[in-house]
Protein backbone atom coordinates (compact mmCIF):
# COMPACT_ATOMS: atom_id res chain seq x y z
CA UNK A 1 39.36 -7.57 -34.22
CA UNK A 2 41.58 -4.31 -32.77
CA UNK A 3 41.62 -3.67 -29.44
CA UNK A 4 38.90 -0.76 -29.65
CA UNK A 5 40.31 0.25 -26.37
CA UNK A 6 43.94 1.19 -27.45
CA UNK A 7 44.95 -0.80 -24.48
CA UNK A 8 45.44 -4.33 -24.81
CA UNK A 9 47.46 -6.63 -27.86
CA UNK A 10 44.66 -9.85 -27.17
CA UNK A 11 43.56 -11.42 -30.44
CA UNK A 12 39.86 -10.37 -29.36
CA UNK A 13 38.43 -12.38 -32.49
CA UNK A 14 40.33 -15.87 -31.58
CA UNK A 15 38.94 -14.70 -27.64
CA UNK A 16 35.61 -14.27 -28.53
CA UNK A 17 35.60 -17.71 -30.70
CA UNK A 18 37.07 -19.15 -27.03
CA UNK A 19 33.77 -18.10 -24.75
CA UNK A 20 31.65 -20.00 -27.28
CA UNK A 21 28.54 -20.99 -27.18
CA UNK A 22 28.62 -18.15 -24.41
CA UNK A 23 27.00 -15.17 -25.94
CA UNK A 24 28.98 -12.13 -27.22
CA UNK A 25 28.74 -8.60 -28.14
CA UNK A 26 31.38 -7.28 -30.80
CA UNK A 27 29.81 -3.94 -31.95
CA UNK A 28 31.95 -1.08 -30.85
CA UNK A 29 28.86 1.08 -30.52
CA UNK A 30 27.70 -1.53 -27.88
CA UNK A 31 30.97 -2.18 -26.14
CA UNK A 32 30.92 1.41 -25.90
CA UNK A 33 27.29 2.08 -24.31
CA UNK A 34 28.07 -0.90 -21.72
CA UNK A 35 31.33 0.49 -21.24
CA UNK A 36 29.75 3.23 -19.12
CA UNK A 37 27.48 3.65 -16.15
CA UNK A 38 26.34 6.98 -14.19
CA UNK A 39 29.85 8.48 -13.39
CA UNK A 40 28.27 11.39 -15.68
CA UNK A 41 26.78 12.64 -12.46
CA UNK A 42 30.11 14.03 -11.74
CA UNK A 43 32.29 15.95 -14.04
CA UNK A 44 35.14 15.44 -12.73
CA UNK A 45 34.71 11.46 -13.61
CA UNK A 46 32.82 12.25 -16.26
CA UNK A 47 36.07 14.41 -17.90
CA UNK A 48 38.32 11.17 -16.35
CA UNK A 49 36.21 8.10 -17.48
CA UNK A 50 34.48 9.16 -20.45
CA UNK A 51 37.12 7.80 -23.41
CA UNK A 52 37.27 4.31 -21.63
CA UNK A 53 35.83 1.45 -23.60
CA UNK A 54 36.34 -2.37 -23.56
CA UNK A 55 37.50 -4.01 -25.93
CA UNK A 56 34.48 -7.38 -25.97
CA UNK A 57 31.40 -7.84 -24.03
CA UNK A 58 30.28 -11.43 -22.90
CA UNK A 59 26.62 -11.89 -21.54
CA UNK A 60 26.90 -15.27 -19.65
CA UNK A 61 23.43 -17.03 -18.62
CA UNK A 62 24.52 -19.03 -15.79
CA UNK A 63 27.23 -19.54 -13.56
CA UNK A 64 28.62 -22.26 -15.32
CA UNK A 65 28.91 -20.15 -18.74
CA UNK A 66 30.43 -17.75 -16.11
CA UNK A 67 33.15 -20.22 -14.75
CA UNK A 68 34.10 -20.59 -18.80
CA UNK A 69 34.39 -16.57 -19.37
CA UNK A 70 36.50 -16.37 -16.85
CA UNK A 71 38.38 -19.28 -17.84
CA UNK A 72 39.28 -18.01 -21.02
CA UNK A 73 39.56 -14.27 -19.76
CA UNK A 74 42.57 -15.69 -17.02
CA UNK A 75 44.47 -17.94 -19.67
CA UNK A 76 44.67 -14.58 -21.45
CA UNK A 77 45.54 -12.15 -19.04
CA UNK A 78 42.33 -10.19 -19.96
CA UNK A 79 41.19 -7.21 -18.02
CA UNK A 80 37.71 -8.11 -16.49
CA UNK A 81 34.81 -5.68 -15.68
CA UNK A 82 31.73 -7.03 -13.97
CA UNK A 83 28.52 -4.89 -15.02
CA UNK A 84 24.89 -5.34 -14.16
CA UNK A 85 22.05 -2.61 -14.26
CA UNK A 86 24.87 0.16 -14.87
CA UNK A 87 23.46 2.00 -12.34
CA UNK A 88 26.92 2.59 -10.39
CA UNK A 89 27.61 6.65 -10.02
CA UNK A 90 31.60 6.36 -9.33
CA UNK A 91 32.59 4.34 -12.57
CA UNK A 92 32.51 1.03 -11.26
CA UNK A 93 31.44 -0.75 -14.14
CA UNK A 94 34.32 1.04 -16.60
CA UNK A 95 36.83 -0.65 -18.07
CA UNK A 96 39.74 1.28 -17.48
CA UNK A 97 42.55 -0.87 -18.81
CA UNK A 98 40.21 -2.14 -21.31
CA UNK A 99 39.21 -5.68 -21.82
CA UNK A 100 36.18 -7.50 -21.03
CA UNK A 101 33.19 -6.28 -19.62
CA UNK A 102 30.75 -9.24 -18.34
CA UNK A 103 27.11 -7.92 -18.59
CA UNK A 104 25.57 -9.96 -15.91
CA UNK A 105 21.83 -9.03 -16.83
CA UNK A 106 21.47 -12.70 -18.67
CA UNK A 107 22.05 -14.57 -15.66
CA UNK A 108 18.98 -13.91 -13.56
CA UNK A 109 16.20 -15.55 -11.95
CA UNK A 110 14.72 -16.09 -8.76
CA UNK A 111 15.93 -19.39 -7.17
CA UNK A 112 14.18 -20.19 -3.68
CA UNK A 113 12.22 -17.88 -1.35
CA UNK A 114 12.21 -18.98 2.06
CA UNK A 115 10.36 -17.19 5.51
CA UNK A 116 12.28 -14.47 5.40
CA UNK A 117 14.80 -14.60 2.51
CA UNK A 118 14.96 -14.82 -0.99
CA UNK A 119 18.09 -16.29 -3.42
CA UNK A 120 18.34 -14.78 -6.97
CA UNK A 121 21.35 -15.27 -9.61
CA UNK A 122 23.00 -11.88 -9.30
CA UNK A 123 22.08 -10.49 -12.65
CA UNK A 124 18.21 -10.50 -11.44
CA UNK A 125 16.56 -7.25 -11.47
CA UNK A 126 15.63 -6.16 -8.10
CA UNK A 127 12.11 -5.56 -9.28
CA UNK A 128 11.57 -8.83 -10.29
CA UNK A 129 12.67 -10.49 -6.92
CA UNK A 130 10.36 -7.77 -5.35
CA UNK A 131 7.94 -8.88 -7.56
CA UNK A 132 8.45 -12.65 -7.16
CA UNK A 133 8.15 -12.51 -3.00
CA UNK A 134 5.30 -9.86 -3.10
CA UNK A 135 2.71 -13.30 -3.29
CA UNK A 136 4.52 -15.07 -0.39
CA UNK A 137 3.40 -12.12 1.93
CA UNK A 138 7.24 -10.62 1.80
CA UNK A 139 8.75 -7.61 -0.11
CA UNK A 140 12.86 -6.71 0.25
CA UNK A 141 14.14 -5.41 3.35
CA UNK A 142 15.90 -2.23 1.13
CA UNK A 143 16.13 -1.74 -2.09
CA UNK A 144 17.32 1.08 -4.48
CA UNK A 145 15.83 3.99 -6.24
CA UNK A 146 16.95 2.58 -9.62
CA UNK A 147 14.59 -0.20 -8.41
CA UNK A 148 13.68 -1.12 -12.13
CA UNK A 149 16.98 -1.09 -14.38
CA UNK A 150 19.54 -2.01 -11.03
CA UNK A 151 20.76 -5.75 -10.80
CA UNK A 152 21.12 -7.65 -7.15
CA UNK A 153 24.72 -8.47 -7.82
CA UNK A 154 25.53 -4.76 -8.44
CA UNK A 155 23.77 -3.84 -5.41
CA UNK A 156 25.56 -5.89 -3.45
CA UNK A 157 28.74 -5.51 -4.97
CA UNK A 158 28.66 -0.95 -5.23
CA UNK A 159 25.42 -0.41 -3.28
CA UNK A 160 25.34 0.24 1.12
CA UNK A 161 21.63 1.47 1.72
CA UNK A 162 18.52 2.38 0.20
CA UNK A 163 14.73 2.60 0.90
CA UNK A 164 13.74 0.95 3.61
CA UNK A 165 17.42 1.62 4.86
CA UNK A 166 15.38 3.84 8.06
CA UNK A 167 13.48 0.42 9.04
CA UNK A 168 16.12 -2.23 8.25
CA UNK A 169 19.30 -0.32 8.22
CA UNK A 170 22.41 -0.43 5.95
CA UNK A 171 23.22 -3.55 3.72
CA UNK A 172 26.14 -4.31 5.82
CA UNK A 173 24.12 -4.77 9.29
CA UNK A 174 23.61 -7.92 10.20
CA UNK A 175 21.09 -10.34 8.95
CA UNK A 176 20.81 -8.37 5.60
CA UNK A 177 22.84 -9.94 3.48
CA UNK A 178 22.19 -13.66 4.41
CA UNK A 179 24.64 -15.58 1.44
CA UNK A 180 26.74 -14.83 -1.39
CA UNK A 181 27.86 -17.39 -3.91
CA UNK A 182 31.14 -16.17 -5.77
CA UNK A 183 33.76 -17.83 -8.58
CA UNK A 184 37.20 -17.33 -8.35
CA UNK A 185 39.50 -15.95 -11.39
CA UNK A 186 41.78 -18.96 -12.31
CA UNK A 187 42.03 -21.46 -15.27
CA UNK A 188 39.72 -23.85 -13.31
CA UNK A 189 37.28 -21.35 -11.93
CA UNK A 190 35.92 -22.62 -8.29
CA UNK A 191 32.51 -21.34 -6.22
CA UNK A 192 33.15 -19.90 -2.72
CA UNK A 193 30.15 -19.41 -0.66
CA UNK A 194 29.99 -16.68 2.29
CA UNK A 195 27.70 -16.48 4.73
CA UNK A 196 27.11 -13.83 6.93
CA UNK A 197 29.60 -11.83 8.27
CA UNK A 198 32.04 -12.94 5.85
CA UNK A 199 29.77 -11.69 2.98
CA UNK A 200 31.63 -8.17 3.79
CA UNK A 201 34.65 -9.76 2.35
CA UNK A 202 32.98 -9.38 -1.61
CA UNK A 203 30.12 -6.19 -0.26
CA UNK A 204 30.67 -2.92 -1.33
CA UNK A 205 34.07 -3.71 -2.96
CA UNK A 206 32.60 -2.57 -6.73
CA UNK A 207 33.87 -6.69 -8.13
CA UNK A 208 37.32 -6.38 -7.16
CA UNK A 209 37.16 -9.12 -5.26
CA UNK A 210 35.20 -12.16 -6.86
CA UNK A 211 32.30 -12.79 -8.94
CA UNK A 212 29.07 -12.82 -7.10
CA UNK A 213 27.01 -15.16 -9.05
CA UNK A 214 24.23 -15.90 -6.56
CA UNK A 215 22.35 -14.07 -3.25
CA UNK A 216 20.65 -14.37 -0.84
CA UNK A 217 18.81 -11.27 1.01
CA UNK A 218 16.92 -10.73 3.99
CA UNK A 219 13.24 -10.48 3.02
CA UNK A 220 10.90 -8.67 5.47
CA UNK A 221 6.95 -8.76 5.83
CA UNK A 222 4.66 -7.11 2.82
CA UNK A 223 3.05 -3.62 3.99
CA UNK A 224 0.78 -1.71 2.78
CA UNK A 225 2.55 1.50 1.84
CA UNK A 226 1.34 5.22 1.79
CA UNK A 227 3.97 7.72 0.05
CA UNK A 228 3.55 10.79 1.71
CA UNK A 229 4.65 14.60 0.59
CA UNK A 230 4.52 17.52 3.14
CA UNK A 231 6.12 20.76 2.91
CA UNK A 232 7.78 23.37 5.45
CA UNK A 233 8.24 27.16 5.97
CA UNK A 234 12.52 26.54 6.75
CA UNK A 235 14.50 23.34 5.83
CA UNK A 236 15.46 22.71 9.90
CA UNK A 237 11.78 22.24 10.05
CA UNK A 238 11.45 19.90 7.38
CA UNK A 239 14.36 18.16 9.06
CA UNK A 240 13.10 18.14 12.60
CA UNK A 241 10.32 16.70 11.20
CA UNK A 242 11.84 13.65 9.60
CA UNK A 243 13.98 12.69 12.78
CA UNK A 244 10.12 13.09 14.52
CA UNK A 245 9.05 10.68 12.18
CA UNK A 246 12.17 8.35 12.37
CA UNK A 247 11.85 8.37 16.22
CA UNK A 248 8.30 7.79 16.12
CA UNK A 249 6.53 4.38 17.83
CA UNK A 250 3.14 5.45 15.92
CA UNK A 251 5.34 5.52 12.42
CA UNK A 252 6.63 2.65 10.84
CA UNK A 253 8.50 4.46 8.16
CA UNK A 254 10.18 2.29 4.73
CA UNK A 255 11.21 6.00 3.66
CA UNK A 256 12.32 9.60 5.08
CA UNK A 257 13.95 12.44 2.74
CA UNK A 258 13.85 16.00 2.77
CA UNK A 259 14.87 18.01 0.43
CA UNK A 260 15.59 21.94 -0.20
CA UNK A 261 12.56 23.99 -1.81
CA UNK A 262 15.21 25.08 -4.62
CA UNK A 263 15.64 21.36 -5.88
CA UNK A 264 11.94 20.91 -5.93
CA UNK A 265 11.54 23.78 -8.42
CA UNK A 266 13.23 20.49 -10.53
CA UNK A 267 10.06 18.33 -9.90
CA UNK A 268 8.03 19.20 -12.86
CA UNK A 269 5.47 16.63 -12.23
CA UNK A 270 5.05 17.46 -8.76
CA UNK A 271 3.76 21.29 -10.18
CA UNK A 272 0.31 21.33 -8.48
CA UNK A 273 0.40 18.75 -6.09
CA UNK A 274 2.91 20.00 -3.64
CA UNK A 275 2.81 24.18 -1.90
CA UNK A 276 5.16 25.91 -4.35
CA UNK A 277 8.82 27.80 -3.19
CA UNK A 278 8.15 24.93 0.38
CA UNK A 279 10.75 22.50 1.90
CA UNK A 280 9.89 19.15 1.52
CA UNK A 281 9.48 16.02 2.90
CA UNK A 282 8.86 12.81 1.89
CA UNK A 283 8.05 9.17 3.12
CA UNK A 284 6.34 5.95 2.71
CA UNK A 285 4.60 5.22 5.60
CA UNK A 286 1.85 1.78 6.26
CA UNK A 287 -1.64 2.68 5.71
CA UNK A 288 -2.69 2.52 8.81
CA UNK A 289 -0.07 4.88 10.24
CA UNK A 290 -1.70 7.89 8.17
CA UNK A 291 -3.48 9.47 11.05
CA UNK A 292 -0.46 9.44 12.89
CA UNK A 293 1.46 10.61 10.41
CA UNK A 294 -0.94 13.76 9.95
CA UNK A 295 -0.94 14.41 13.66
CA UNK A 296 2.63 14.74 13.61
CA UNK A 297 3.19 16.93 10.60
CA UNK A 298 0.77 19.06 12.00
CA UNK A 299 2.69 19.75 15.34
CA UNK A 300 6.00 20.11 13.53
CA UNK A 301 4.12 22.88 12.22
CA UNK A 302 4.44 21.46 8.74
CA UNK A 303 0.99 20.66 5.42
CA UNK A 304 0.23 17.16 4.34
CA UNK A 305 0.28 17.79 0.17
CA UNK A 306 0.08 14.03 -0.63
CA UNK A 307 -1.03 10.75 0.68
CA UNK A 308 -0.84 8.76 -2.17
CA UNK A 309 -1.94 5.07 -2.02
CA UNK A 310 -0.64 3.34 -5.35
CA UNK A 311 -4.25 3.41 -6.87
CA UNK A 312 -4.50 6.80 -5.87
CA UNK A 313 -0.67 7.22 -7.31
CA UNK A 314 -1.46 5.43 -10.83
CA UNK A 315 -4.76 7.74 -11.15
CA UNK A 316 -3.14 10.74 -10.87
CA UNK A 317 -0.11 9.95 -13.09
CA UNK A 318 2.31 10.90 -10.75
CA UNK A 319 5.54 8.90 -10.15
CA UNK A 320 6.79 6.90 -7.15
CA UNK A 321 7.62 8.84 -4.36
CA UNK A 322 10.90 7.27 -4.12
CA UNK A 323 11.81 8.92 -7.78
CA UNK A 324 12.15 11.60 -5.41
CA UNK A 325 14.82 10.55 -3.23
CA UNK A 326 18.54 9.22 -2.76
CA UNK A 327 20.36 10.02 -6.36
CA UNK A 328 16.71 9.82 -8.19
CA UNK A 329 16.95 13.66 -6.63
CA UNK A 330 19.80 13.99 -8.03
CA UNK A 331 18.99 12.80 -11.71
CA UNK A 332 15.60 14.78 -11.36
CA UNK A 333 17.71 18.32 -11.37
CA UNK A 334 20.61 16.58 -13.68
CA UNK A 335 17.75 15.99 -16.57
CA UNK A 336 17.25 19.53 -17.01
CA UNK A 337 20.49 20.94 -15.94
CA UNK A 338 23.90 19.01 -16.72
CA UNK A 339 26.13 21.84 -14.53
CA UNK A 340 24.96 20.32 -11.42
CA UNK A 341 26.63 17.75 -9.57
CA UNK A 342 26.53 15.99 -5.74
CA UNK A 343 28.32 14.58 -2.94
CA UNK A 344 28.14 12.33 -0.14
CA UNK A 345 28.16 13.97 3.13
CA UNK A 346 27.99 12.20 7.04
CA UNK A 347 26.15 14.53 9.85
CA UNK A 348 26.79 14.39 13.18
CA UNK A 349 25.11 12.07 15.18
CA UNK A 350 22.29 11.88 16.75
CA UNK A 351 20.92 13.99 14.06
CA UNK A 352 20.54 17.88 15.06
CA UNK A 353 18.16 19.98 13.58
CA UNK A 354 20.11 23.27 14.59
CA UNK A 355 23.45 21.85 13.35
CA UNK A 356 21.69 21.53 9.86
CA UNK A 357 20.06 24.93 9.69
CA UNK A 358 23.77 26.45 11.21
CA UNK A 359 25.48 24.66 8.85
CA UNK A 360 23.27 25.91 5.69
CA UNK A 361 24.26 29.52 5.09
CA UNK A 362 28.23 28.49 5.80
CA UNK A 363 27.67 26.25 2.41
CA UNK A 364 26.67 29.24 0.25
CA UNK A 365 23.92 29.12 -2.35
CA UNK A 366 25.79 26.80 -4.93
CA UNK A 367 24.66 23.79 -2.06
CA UNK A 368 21.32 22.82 -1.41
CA UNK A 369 20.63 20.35 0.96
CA UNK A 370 18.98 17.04 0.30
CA UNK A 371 19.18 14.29 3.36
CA UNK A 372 18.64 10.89 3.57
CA UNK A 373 17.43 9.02 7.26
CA UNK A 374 18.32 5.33 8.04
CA UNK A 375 19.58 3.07 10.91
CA UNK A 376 22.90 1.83 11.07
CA UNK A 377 23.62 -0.67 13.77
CA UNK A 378 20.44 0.33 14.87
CA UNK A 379 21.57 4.26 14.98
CA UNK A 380 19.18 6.95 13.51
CA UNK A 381 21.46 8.65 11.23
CA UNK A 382 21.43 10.91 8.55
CA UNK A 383 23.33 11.82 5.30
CA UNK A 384 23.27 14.25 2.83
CA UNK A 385 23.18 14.41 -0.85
CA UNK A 386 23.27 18.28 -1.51
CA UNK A 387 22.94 19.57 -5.41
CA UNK A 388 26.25 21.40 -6.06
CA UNK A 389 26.21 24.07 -8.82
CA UNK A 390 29.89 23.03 -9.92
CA UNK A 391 32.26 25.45 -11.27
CA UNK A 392 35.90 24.30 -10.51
CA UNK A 393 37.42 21.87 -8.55
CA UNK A 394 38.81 24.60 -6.15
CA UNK A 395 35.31 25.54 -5.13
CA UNK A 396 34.46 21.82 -4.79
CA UNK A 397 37.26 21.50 -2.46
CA UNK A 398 36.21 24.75 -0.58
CA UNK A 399 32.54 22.96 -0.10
CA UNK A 400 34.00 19.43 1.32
CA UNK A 401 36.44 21.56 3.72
CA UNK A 402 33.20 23.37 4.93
CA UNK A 403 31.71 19.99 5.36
CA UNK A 404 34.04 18.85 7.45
CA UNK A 405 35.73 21.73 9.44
CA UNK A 406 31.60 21.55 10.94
CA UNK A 407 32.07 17.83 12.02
CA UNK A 408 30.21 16.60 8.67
CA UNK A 409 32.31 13.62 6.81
CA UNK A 410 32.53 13.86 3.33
CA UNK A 411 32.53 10.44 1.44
CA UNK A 412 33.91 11.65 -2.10
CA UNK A 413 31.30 10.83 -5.10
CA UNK A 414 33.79 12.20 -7.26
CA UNK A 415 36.23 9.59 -6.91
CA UNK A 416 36.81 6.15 -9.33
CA UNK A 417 38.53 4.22 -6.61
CA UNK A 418 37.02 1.73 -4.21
CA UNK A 419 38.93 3.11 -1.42
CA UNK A 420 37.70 6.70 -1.56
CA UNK A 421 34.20 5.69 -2.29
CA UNK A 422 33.34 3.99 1.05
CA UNK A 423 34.79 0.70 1.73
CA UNK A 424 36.98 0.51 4.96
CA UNK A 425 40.25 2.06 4.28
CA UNK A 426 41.83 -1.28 5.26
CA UNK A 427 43.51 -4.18 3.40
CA UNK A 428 41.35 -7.03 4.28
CA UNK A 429 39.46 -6.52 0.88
CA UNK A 430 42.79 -6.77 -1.35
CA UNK A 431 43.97 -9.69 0.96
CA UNK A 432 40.44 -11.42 -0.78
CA UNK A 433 40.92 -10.43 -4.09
CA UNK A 434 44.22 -12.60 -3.62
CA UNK A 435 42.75 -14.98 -3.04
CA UNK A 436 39.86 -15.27 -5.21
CA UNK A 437 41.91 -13.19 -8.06
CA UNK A 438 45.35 -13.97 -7.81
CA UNK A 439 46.14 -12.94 -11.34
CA UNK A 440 44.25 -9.43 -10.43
CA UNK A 441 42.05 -9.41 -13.28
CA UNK A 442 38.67 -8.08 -11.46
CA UNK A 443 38.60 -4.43 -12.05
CA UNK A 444 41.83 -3.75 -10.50
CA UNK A 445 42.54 0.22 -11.90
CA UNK A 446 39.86 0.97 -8.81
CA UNK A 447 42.00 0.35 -6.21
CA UNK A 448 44.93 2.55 -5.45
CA UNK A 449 46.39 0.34 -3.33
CA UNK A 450 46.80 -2.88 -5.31
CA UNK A 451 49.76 -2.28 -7.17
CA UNK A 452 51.82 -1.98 -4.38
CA UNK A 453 50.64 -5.40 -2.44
CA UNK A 454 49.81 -7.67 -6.03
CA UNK A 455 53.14 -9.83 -5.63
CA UNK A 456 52.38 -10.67 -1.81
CA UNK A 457 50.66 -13.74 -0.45
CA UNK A 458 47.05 -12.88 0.69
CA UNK A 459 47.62 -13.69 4.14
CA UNK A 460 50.21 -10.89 4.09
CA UNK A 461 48.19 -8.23 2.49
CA UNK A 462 45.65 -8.80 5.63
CA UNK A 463 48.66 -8.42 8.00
CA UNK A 464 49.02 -5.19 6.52
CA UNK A 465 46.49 -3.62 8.96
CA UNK A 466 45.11 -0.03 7.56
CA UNK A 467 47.29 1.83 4.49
């Protein structure tokens, strides 16, 4: 077997023969679907990413067929890729240099569920953990709005908030991420376990630095949730709104979006249920918070559209309210219209109504707004995911300087390496992939720093400070 990425000079048919009796996927049509993920959003990946392929797929079902995959992949030398649920938007799960990709979806189950925590294998669906904790009286603290199709592992490992991020906070705060289990790249593959703090060492850094085989997350208690629709006159009174809601003692929120009246022209199934040409917002609330929550919309000068209960939901055919928020938005617009695009934008904090609606006509009409609420170290914050109508990459830049000549970060989706995307500019993460990757195997084309520190010792790469 060629290398169908034009990249590497393995023998991929003595390789494959080597991960027996692990299971293995040698159909270039297939290596080619599972060589991609949702870097489409963006077409500036999309233009960068979309011709590279691996060269063999391996579907391990535990971590001891893991240990032997990447026992065979390091006496080889091969390029490694770590993929769940695919549901990554900067091209995390692509192969650049070719190689293996490890589709992690056979190794899943639920292991233990405890009073307040739950361990899966890391290719578990998120839904089914959900599922598995709903009859202990517990649900997941966050979760994300690819809730059916996105893996644990590749939460953990490209993931950083989510609904129920404006209850819980991010997946970095404290007591979220409880445990990771994790093998090591080597010829004798070994299992490191991190626990608490130290599970930041293998978070967020998109499998550069280990394989996550098992988790455990923070589990909170089961509610009863409402989603909730209401629409607005302006979009700073939409906003105002949600930070009412996020500050409220009556509200115990899981969920708070708004989201510009032009993007909801892109909600076809919300056509009669929701005031047409409004801003909107949108929440899950606990049942027994709806009173409040009408009280409140009503002095924010705002209309209740929907309170929809999941029997209520299921009878009128309508989807989850969280299809309508973080990058679900997003896809919603992207399904009829493939010229938009999004970013990742910080606001000041504490949130500030006027700041938004100042901000808004500075942007031009090729933005619209879309933010997110949530709690970082216990912070109300908010971020936005704006719909771009992309033309070049000149008026892309011209947007981000806009951002952030007003004081409003921009975290660039349009970016394939880890450092751009939102990990810590620092090189703690590449002193860990050392160490648990000394060969740098693990998806190493994402970072744009690792070239220059492979040949050091790990303890000097975390001298190194910030690059």
């Amino acid at each position: 077997m060629t290398s169908l990425s034009g990249k590497t000079d393995i023998d991929w048919v003595a390789f494959a023969a080597a991960l027996a009796p692990v299971e293995t996927i040698t159909e270039p049509v297939l290596i080619k679907k599972r060589s991609r993920d949702f870097f489409w959003y963006s077409p500036i990946l999309n233009a960068e990413l979309k011709r590279c392929f691996g060269d063999l797929v391996a579907r391990p079902k535990s971590p001891d067929e893991m240990a032997h995959v990447l026992s065979v992949a390091y006496r080889h030398g091969a390029p490694i890729v770590l993929r769940g649920g695919g549901t990554g938007n900067y091209g995390q799960a692509v192969p650049m240099e070719g190689g293996l990709i490890i589709d992690t979806t056979a190794m899943a189950g639920v292991l233990s569920i405890g009073d307040g925590q739950v361990t899966a294998l890391a290719g578990t669906l998120m839904a089914d953990i959900n599922a598995a904790v709903a009859p202990t009286g517990q649900e997941m603290a966050m979760f994300p709005s690819t809730l059916d199709i996105a893996t644990i592992g590749g939460f953990v490992a490209g993931g950083s908030a989510g609904i129920g991020s404006i209850a819980n906070g991010a997946l970095r705060d404290p007591g979220n991420l409880i445990a990771l289990k994790a093998l090591t790249v080597e010829d004798t593959p070994n299992t490191r376990v991190f626990e608490g703090p130290d599970t930041l060492h293998l978070h967020h850094a998109w499998g550069l630095n280990g394989v996550i085989t098992e988790v455990t997350l923070r589990t909170v208690p089961k509610r009863d949730w409402v989603g909730c629709m209401a629409t607005f006159d302006s979009y700073e009174a939409a906003y105002a709104a949600g930070l009412a809601i996020a500050q409220s003692d009556a509200i115990a929120a899981k969920l708070i979006t708004t989201v510009d009246a032009r993007i909801c022209t892109y909600f076809p199934k919300l056509v009669g249920h929701i005031r047409a040409d409004r801003h909107l917002l949108v929440s899950m609330i606990p049942a027994e918070d709806q009173d409040a929550f009408a009280t409140l919309i009503g002095h924010q000068a705002g209309h209740v559209d929907l309170m929809l209960t999941e029997t209520k939901r299921q009878d009128l055919g309508l989807p989850h309210v969280f299809d309508f928020s973080y990058n679900h938005t997003t896809l919603q617009v992207l399904k009829a219209d493939r010229s938009a695009t999004y970013q990742q934008v910080g606001c000041p904090t504490p949130p500030d109504p006027a700041a938004i609606a100042a901000l808004r006509p500075k942007l031009g009409d090729d933005v619209w707004m879309h933010h997110e609420f949530a709690r970082v170290g216990g912070e109300i914050v908010t971020f936005d995911l704006p719909i771009i109508w992309y033309t070049t990459q000149q008026r892309l830049d011209a947007i981000n300087a806009t951002y952030t000549s007003h004081g409003f970060p921009v975290y660039d989706a349009h970016t394939w390496n880890v450092e751009g995307g939102g990990l810590k500019p620092d090189y703690t993460h590449l002193a860990w992939k050392k160490r648990m990757d000394p060969k740098g195997l693990l998806n190493s084309a994402k970072s744009k720093f690792w070239h220059a520190v492979k040949d050091m010792d790990a303890d000097e790469i975390e001298t190194l400070g910030a690059p």
